[in-house]
Protein backbone atom coordinates (compact mmCIF):
# COMPACT_ATOMS: atom_id res chain seq x y z
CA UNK A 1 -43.35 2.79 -6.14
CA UNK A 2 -43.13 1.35 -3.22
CA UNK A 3 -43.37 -2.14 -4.43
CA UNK A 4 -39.70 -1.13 -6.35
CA UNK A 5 -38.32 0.13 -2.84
CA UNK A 6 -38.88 -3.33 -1.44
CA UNK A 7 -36.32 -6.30 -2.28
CA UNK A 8 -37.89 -9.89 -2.40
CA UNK A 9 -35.09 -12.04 -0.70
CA UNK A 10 -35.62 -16.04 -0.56
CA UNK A 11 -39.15 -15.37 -0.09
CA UNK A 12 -39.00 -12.56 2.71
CA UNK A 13 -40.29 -9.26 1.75
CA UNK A 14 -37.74 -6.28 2.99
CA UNK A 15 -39.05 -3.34 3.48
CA UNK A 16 -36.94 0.24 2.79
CA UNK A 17 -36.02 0.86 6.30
CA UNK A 18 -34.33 -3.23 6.12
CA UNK A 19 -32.74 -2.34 3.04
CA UNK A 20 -31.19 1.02 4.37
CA UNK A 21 -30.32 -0.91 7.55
CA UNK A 22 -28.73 -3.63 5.73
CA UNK A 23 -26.47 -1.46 3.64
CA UNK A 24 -25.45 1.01 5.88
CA UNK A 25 -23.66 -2.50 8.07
CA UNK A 26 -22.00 -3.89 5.04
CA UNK A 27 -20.39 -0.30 4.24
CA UNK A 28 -19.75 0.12 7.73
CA UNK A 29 -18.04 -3.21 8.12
CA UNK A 30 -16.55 -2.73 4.62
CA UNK A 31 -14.85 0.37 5.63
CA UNK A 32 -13.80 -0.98 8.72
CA UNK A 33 -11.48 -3.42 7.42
CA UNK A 34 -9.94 -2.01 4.98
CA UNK A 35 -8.93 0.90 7.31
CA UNK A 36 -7.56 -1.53 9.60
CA UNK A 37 -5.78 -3.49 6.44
CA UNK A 38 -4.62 0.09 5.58
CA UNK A 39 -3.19 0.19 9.03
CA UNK A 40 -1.86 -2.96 9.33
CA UNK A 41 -0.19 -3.13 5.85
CA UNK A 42 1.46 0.45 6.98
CA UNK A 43 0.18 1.10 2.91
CA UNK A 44 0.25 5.46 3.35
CA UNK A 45 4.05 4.51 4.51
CA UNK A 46 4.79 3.71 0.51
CA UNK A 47 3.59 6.94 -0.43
CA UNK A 48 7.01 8.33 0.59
CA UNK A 49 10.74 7.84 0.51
CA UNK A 50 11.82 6.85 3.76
CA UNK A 51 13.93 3.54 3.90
CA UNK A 52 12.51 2.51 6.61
CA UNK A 53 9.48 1.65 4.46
CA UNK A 54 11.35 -0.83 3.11
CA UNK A 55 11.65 -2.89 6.30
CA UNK A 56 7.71 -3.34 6.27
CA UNK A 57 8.49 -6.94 4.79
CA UNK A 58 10.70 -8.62 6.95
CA UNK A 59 12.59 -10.07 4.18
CA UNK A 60 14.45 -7.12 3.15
CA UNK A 61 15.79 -6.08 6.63
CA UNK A 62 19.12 -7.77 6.16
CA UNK A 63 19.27 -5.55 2.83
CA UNK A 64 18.19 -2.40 5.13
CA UNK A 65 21.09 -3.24 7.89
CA UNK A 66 24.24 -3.38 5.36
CA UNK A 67 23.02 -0.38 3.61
CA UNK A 68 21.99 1.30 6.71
CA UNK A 69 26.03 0.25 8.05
CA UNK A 70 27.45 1.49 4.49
CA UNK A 71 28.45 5.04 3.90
CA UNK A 72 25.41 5.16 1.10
CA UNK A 73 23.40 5.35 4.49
CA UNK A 74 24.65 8.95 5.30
CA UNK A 75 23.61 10.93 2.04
CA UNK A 76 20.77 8.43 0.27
CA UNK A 77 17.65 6.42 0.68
CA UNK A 78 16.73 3.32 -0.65
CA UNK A 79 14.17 5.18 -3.07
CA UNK A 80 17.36 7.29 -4.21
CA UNK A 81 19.27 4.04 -5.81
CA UNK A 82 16.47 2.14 -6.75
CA UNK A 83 13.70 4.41 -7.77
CA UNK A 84 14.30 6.79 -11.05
CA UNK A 85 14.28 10.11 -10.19
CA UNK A 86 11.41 12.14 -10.09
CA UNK A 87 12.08 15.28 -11.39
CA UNK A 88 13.08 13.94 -14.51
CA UNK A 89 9.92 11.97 -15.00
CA UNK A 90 7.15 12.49 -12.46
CA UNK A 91 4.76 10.13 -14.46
CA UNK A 92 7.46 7.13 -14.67
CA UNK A 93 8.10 7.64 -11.30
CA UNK A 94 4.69 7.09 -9.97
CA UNK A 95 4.07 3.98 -12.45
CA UNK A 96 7.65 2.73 -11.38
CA UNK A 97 6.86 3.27 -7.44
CA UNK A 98 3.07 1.31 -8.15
CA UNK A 99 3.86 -1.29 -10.08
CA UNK A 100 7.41 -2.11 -8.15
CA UNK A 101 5.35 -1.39 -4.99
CA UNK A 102 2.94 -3.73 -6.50
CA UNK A 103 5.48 -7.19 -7.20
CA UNK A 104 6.72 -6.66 -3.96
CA UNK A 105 3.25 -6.81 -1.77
CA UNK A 106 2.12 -9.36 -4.36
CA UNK A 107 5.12 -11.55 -3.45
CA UNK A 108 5.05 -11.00 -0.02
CA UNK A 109 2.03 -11.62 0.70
CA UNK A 110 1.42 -14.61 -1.53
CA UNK A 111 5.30 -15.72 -0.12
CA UNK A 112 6.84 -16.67 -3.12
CA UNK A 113 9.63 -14.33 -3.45
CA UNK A 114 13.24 -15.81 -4.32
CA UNK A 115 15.04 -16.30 -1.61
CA UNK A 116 18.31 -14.65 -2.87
CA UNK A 117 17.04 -10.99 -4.00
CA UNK A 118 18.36 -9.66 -7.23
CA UNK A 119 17.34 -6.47 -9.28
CA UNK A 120 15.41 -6.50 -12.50
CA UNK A 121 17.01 -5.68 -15.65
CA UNK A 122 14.68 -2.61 -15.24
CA UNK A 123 16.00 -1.78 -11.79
CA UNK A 124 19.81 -1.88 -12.69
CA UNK A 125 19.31 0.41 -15.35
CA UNK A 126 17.69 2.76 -12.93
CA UNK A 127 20.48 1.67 -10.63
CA UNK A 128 23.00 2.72 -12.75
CA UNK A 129 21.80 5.62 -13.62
CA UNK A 130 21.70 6.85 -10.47
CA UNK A 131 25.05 6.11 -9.50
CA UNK A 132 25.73 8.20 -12.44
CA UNK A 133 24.04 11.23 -11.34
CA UNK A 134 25.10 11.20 -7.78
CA UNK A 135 28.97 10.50 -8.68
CA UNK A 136 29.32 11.84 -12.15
CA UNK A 137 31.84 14.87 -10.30
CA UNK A 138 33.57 12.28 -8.71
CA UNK A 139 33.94 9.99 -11.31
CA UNK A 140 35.56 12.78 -13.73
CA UNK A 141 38.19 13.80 -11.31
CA UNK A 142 39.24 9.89 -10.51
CA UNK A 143 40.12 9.17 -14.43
CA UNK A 144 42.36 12.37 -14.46
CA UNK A 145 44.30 10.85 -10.98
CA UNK A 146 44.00 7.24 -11.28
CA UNK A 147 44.69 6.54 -15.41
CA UNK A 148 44.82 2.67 -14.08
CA UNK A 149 41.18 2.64 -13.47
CA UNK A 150 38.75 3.07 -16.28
CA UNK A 151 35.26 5.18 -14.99
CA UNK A 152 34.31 6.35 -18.39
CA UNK A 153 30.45 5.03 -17.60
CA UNK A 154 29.63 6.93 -20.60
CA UNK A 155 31.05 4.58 -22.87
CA UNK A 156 29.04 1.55 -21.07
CA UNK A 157 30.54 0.34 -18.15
CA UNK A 158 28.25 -0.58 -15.34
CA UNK A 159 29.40 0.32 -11.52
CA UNK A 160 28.44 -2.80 -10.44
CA UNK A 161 31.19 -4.48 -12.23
CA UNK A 162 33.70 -3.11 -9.83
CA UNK A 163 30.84 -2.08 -7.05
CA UNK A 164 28.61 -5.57 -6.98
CA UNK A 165 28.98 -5.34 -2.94
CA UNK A 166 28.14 -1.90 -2.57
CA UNK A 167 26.33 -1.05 -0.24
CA UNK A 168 24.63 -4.05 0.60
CA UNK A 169 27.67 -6.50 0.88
CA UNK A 170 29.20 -9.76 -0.53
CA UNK A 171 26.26 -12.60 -0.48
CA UNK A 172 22.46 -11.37 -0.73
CA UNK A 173 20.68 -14.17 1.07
CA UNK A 174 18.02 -14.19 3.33
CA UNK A 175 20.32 -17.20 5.13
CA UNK A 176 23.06 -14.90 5.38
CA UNK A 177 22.59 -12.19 7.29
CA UNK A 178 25.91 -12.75 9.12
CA UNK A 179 27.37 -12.16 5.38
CA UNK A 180 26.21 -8.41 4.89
CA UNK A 181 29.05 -5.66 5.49
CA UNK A 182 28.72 -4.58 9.21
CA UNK A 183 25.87 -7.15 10.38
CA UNK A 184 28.28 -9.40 12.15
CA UNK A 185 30.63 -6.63 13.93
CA UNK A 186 33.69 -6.66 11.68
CA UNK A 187 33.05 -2.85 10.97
């Protein structure tokens, strides 16, 4: 038995106290640093909504500054136009939030993101249906004002026909910060 409590090691005999010893460091150390890349990465800030989570990756700050300056930045979040909502399906939610959370840290970390930021086919659906639920009321009231103007979503038209600037401005660049709506003082 004790033979089987021993490890043979290039030769060296360790004995069960050098094993414990041994193993209790490398799960020390192990825990170590990944609490501190826990810490570092800010990873329990992902777990919620807050936009400012989104700033984490310095590449996506001009994109927090024009929304941030819009009037989106008043009543929404980030996670409110670009996530799908939760309530209607917790369990796409969380596998949206991972695996989007997921190609972002991947591509940030690795640095091969595109330099000019566009949404996924994916994401624009989940875009558009947002701006759906959050200005359906609104939308039905303008078509009875404004007959010029065609909002009848329903039947397929996407907001960001008419809305591509909103609310993160005209040119999405990292370059071109000066570009974003309210960035460069012309409020």
């Amino acid at each position: 038995m004790e033979l089987f409590l021993s490890v043979t090691l290039k030769g060296y005999m360790m004995n069960k106290k050098t094993l414990i010893y041994s193993f209790t460091v490398v799960v020390t150390a192990f825990i170590i640093v990944s609490a501190y890349l826990l810490y570092a990465s800010k990873a329990f800030s992902y777990l919620g909504s807050s936009s400012e989570t989104c700033i984490n990756c310095h590449v996506m700050e001009p994109y927090y500054d024009s929304w941030r300056k819009s009037s989106h930045a008043r009543d929404t979040t980030c996670v409110s136009c670009h996530m799908p909502k939760a309530e209607d399906n917790l369990f796409y939610y969380g596998w949206y939030k991972f695996k989007s959370g997921y190609s972002h840290s991947e591509s940030f970390t690795l640095n091969n993101y595109p330099r000019v930021m566009e949404a996924t086919a994916e994401s624009r659906e989940i875009i558009q249906q947002n701006c759906k639920d959050c200005h359906s009321r609104i939308l039905s009231n303008m078509d009875a004002i404004n007959s010029d103007i065609d909002h009848d979503i329903d039947r397929g038209r996407n907001c960001s026909l008419c809305h591509e600037v909103t609310p993160h401005g005209v040119v999405r660049g990292l370059g071109t910060i000066n570009q974003f709506i309210g960035i460069s003082g012309n409020n």
